[in-house]
N, C-alpha and C. Protein backbone atom coordinates (compact mmCIF):
# COMPACT_ATOMS: atom_id res chain seq x y z
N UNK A 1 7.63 -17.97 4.23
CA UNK A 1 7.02 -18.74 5.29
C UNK A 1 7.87 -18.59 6.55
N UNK A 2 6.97 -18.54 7.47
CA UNK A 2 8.02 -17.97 8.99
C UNK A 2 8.39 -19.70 9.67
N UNK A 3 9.42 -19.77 9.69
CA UNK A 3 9.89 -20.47 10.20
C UNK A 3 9.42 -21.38 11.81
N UNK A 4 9.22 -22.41 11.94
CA UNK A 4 9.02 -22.77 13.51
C UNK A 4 10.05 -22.34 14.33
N UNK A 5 11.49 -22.29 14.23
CA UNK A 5 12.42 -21.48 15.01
C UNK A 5 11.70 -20.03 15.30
N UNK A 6 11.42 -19.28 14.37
CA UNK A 6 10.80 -18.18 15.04
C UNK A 6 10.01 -17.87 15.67
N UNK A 7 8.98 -19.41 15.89
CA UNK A 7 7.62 -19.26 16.31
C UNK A 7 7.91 -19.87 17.86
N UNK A 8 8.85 -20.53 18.30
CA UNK A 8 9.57 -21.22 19.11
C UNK A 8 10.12 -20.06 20.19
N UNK A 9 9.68 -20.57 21.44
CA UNK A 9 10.63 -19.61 22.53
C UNK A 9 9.41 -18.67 23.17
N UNK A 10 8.64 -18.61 22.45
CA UNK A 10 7.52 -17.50 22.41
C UNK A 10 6.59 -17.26 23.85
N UNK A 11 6.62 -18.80 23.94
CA UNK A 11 5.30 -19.14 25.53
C UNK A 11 4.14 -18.45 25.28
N UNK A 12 3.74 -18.36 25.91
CA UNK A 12 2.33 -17.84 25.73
C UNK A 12 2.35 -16.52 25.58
N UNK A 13 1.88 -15.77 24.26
CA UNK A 13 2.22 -14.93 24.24
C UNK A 13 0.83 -13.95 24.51
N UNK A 14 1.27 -12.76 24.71
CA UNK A 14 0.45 -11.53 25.64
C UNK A 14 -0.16 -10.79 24.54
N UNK A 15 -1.03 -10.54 24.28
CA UNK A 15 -1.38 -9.24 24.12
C UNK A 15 -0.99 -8.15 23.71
N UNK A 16 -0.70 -7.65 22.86
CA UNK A 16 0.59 -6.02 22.88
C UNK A 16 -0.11 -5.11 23.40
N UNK A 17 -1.60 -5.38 23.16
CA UNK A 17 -3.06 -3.67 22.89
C UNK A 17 -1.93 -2.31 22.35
N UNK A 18 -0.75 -2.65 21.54
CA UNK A 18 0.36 -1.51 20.82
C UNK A 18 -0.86 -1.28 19.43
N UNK A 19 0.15 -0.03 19.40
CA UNK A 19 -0.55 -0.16 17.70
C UNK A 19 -1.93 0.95 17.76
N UNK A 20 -2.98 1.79 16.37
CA UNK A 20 -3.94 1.81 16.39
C UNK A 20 -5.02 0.81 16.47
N UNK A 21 -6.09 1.36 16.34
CA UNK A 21 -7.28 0.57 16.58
C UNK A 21 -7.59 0.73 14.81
N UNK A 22 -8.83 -0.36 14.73
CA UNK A 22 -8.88 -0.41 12.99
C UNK A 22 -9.47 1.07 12.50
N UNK A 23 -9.07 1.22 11.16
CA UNK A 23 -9.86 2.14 10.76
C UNK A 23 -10.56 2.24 9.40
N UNK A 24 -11.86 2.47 9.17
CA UNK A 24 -12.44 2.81 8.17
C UNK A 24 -11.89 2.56 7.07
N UNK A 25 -12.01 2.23 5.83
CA UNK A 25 -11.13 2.29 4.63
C UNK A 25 -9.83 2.01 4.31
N UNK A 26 -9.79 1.18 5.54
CA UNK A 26 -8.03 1.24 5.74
C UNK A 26 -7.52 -0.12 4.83
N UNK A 27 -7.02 -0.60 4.12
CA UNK A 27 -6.54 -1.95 3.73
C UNK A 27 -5.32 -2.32 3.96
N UNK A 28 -5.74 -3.86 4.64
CA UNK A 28 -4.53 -4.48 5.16
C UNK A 28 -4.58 -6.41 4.62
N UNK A 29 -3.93 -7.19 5.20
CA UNK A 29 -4.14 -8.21 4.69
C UNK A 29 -4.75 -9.19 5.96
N UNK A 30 -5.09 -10.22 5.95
CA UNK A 30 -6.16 -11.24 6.64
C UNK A 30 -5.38 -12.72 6.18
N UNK A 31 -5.42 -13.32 7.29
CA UNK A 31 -4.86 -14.76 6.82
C UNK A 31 -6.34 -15.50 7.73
N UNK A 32 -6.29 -17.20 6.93
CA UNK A 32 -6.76 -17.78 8.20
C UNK A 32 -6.10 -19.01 8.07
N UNK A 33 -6.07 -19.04 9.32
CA UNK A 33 -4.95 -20.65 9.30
C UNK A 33 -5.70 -21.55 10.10
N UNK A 34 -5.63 -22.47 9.85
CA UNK A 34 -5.74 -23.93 9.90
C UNK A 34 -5.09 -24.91 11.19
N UNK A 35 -5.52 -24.96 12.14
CA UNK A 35 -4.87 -25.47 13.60
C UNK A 35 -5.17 -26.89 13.91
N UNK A 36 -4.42 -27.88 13.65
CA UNK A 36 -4.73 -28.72 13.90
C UNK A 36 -3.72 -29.03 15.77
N UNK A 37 -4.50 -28.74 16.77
CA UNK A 37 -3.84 -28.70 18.20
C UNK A 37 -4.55 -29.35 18.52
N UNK A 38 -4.22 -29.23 19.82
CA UNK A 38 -5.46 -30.07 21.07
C UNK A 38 -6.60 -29.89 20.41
N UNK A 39 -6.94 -28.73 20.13
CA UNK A 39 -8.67 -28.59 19.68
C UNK A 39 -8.19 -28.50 18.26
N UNK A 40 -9.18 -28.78 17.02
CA UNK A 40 -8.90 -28.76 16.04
C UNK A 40 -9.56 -27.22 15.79
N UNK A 41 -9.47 -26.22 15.45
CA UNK A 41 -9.63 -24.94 15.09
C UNK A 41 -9.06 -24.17 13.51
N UNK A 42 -9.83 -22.66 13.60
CA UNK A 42 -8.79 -21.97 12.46
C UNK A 42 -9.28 -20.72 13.11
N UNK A 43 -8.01 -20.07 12.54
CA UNK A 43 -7.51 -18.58 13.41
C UNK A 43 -7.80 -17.76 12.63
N UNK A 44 -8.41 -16.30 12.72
CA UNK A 44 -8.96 -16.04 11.79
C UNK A 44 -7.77 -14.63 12.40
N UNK A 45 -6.87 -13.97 11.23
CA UNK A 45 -5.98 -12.95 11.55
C UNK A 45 -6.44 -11.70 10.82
N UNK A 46 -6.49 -10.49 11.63
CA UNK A 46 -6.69 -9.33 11.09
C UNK A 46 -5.33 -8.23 11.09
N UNK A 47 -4.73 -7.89 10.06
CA UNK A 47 -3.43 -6.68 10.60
C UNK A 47 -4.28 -5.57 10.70
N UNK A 48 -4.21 -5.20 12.07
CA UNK A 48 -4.17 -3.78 12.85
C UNK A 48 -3.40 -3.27 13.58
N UNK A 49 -3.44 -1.89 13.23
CA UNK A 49 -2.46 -1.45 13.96
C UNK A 49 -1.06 -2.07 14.34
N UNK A 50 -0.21 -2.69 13.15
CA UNK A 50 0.75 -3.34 12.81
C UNK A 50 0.93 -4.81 13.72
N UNK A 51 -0.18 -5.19 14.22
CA UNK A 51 0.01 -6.69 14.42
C UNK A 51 -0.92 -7.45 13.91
N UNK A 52 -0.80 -8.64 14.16
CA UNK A 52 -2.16 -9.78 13.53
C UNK A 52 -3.20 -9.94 14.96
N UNK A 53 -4.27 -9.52 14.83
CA UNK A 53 -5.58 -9.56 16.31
C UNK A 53 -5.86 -10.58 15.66
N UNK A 54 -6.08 -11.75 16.61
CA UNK A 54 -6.00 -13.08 16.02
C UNK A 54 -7.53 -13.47 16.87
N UNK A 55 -8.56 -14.32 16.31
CA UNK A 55 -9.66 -14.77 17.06
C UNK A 55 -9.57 -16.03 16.48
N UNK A 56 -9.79 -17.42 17.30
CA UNK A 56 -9.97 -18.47 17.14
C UNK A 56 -11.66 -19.09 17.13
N UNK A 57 -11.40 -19.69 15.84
CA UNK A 57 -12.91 -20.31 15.63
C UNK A 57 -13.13 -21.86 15.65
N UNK A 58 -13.77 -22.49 16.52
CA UNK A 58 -13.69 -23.96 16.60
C UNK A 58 -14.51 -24.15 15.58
N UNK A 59 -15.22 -23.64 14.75
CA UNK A 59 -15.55 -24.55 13.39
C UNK A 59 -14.90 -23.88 11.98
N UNK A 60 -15.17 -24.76 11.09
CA UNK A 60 -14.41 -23.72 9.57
C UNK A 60 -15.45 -22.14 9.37
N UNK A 61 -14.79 -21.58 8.88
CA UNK A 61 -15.51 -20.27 8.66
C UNK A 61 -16.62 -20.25 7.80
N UNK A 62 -17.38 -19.38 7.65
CA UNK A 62 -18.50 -19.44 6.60
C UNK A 62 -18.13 -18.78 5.37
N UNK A 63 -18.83 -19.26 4.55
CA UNK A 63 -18.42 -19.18 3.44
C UNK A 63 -19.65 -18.85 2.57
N UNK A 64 -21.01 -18.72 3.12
CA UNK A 64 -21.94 -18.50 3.10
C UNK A 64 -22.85 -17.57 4.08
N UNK A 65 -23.59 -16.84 3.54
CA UNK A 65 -25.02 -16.24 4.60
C UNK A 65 -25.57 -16.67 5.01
N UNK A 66 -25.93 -16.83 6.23
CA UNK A 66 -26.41 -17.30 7.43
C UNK A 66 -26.01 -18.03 8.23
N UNK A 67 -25.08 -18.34 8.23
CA UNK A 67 -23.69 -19.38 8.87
C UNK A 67 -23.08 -18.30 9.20
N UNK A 68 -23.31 -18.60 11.57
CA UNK A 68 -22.72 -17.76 12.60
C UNK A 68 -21.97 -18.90 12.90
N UNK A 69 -20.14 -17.99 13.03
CA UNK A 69 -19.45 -18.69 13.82
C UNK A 69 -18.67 -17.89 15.19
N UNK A 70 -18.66 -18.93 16.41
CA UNK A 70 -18.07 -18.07 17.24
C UNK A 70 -16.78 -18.02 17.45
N UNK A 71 -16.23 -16.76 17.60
CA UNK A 71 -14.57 -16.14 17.42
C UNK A 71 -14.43 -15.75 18.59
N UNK A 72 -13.31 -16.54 18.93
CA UNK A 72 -13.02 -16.25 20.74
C UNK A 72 -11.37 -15.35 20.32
N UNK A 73 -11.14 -14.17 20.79
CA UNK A 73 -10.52 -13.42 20.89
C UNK A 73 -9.08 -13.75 21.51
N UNK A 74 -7.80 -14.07 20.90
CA UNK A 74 -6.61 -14.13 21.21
C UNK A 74 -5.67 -13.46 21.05
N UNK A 75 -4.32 -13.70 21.48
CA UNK A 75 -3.40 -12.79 21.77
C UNK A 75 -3.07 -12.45 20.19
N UNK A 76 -2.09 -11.20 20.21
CA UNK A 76 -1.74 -10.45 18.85
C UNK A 76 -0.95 -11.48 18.48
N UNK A 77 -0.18 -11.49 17.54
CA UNK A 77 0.72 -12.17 16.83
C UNK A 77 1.56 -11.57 15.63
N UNK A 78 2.82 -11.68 15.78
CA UNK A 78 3.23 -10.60 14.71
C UNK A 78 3.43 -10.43 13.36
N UNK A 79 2.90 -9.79 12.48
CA UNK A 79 2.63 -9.63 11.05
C UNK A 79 3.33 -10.88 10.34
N UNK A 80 5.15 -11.31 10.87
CA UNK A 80 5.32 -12.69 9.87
C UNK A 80 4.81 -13.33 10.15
N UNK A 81 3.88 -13.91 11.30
CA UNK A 81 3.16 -15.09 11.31
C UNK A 81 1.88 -15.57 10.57
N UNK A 82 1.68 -14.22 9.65
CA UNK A 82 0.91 -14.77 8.31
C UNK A 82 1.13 -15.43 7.64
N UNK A 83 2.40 -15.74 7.36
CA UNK A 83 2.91 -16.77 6.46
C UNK A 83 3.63 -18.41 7.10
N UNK A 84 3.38 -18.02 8.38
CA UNK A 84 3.66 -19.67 9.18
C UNK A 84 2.84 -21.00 8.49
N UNK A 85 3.29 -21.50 8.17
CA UNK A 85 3.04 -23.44 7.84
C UNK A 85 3.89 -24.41 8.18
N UNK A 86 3.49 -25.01 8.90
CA UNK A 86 4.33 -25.94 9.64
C UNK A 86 4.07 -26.78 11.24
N UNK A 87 4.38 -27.38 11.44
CA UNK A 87 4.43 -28.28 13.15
C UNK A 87 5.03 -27.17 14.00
N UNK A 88 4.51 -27.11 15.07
CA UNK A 88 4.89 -26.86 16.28
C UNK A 88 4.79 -27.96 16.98
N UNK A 89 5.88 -28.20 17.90
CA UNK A 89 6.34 -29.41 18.72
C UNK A 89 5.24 -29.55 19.71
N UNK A 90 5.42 -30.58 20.08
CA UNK A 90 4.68 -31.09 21.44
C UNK A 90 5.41 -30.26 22.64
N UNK A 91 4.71 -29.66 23.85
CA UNK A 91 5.63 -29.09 24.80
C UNK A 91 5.04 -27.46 24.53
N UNK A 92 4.97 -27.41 23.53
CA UNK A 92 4.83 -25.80 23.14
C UNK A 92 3.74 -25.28 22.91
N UNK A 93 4.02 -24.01 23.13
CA UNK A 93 2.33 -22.70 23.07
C UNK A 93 2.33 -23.50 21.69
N UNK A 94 0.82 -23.80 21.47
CA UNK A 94 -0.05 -23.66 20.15
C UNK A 94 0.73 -25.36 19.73
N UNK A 95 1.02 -26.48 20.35
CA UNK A 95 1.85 -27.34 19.79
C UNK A 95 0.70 -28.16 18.51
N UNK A 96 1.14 -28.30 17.65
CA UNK A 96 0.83 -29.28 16.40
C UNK A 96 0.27 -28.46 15.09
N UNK A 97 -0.11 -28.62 13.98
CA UNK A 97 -0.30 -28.70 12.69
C UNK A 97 -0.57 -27.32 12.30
N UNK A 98 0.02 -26.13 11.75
CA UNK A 98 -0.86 -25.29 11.28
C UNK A 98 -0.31 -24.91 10.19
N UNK A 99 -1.41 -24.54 9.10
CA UNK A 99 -1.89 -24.43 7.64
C UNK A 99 -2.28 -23.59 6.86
N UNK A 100 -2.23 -22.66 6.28
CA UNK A 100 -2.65 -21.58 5.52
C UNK A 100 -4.61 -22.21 5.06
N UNK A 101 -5.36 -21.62 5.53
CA UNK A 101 -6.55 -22.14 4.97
C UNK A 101 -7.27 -21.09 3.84
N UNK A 102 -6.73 -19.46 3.60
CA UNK A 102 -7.19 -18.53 3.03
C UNK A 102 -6.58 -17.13 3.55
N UNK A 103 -6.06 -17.01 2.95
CA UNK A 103 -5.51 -15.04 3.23
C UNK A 103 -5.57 -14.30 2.04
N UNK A 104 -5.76 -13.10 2.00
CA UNK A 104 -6.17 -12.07 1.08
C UNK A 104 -5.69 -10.42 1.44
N UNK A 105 -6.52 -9.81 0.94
CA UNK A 105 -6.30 -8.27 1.59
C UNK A 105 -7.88 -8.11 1.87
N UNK A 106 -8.37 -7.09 2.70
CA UNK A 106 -9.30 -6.58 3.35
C UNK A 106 -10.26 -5.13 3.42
N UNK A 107 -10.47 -4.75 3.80
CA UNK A 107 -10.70 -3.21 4.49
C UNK A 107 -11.59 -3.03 5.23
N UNK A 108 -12.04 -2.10 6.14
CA UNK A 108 -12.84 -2.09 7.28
C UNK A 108 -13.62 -0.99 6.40
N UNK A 109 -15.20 -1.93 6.52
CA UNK A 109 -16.27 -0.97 5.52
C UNK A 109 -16.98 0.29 6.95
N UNK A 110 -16.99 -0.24 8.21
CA UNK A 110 -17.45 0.33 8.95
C UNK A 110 -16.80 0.00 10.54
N UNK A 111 -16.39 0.43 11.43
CA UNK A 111 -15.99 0.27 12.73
C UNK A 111 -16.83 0.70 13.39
N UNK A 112 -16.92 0.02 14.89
CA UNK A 112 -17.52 0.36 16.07
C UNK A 112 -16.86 -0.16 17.08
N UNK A 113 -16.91 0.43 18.30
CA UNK A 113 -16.53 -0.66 19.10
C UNK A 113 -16.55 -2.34 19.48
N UNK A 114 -17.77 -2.51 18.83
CA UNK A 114 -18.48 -3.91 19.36
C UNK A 114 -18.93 -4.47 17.89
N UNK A 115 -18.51 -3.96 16.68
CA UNK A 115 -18.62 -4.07 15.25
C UNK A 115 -17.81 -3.79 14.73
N UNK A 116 -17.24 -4.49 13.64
CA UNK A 116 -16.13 -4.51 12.34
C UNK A 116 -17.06 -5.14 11.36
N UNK A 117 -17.28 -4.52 10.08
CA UNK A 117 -17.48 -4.69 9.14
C UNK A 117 -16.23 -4.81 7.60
N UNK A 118 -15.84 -6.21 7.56
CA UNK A 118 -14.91 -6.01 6.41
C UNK A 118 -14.97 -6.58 5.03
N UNK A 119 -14.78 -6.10 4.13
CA UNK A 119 -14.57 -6.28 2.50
C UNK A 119 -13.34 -7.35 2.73
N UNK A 120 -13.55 -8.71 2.56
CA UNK A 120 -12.30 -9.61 2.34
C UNK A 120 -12.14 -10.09 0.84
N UNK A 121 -11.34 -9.60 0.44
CA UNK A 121 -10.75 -10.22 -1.02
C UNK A 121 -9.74 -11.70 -0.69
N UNK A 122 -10.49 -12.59 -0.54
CA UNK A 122 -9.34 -13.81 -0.03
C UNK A 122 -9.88 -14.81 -1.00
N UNK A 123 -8.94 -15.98 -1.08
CA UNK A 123 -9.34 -16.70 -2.02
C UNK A 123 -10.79 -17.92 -1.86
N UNK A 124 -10.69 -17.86 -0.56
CA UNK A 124 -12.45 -18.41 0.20
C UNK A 124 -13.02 -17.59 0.52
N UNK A 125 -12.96 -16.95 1.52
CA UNK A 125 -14.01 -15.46 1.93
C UNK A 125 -13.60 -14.81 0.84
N UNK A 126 -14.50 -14.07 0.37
CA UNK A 126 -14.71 -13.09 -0.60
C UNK A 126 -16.25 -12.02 -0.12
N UNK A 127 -16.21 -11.17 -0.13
CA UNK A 127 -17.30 -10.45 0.13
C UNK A 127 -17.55 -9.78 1.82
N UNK A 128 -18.77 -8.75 1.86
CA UNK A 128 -18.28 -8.44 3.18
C UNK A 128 -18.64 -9.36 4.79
N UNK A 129 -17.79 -9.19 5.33
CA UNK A 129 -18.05 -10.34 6.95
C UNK A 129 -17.85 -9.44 7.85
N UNK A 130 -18.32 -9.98 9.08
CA UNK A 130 -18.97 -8.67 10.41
C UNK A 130 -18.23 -9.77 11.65
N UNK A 131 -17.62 -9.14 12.40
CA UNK A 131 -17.10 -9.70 13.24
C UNK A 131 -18.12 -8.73 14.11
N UNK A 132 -18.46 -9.47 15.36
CA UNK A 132 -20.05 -8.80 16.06
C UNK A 132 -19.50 -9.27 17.36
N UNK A 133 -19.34 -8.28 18.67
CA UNK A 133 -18.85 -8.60 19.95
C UNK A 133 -19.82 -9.28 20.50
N UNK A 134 -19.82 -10.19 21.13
CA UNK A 134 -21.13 -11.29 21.67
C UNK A 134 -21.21 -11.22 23.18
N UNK A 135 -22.40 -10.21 23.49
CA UNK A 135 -22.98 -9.52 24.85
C UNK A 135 -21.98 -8.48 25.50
N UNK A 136 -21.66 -7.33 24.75
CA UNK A 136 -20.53 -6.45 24.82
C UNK A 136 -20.81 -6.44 26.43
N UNK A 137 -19.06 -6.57 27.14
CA UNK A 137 -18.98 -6.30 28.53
C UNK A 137 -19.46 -7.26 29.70
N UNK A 138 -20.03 -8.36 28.64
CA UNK A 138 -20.42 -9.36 29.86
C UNK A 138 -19.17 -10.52 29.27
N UNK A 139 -19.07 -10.80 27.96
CA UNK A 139 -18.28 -12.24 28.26
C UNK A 139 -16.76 -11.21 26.92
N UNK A 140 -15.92 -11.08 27.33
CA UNK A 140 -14.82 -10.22 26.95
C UNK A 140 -14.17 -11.36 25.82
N UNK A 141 -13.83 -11.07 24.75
CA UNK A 141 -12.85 -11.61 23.77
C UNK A 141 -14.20 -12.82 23.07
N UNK A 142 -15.71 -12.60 23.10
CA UNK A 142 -16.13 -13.58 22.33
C UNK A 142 -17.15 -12.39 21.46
N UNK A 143 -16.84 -12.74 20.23
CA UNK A 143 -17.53 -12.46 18.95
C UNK A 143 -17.91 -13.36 17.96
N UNK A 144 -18.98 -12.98 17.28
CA UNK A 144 -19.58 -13.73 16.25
C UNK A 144 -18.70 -13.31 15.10
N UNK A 145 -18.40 -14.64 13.96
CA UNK A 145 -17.84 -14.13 12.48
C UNK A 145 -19.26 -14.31 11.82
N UNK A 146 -19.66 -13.83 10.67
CA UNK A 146 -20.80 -14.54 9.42
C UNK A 146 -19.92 -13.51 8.39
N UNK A 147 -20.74 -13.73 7.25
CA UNK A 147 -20.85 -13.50 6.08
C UNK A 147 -22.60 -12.48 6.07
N UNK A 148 -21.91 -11.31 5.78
CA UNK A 148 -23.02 -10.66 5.62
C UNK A 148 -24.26 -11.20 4.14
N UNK A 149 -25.03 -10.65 4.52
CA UNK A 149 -26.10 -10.81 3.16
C UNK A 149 -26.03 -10.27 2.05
């Protein structure tokens, strides 16, 4: 578990765009954590291209077909922060409660630019889920999560 000292100091953190882009068949692991902050949320983490592409979802994820949730696109975060549980202080980027809610391993069944299709082996998601860019080029960093059929 990564420590709040490590998560501490950070400020708002940027973006890397380091790293590849996802690829096909590739398997990596997926966390989703549990945010209890200003907004109550859960972060849904993908490792690519050796960081965590992190999208925040203001409701719980689906866990079922036909249940769209929207994933607003945030900064990278680095691979130990899959295993963060713990408080972040008041004062600080991301301050209050976060929780392991489900992590697993993955793979990307299909890529596109404006589509990810992935196989999640996690202990809640199980099966494949489509992260779907929502009005590619008009509103930047918002995508749909579901649970495919």
């Amino acid at each position: 578990m990564m420590a709040v000292e490590d998560y501490r100091g950070r400020g708002s953190p940027k973006a890397s765009g380091k790293g590849a882009g996802p690829k096909e068949g590739a398997r990596s692991i997926f966390v989703v954590q549990e945010h209890l902050a200003s907004r109550h949320h859960w972060d849904l983490r993908l490792e690519i291209g050796g960081v965590l592409r992190s999208w925040a979802m203001p409701k719980e994820p689906p866990l079922a077909p036909g249940i769209r949730r929207l994933a607003i696109q945030t900064n990278d975060h680095p691979l130990e922060y899959a295993d963060f549980e713990g408080n972040i202080p008041e004062g600080e980027y991301g301050a209050g409660r976060v929780k392991r809610w489900d992590g697993g391993t993955y793979e990307f069944e299909s890529v596109h630019d404006n589509k990810y299709v992935c196989i999640m082996k996690g202990d809640r998601l199980k099966g494949a889920y489509v992260l779907l860019r929502f009005r590619p080029g008009k509103e930047k960093g918002m995508w749909l999560f579901f649970r495919r059929k």
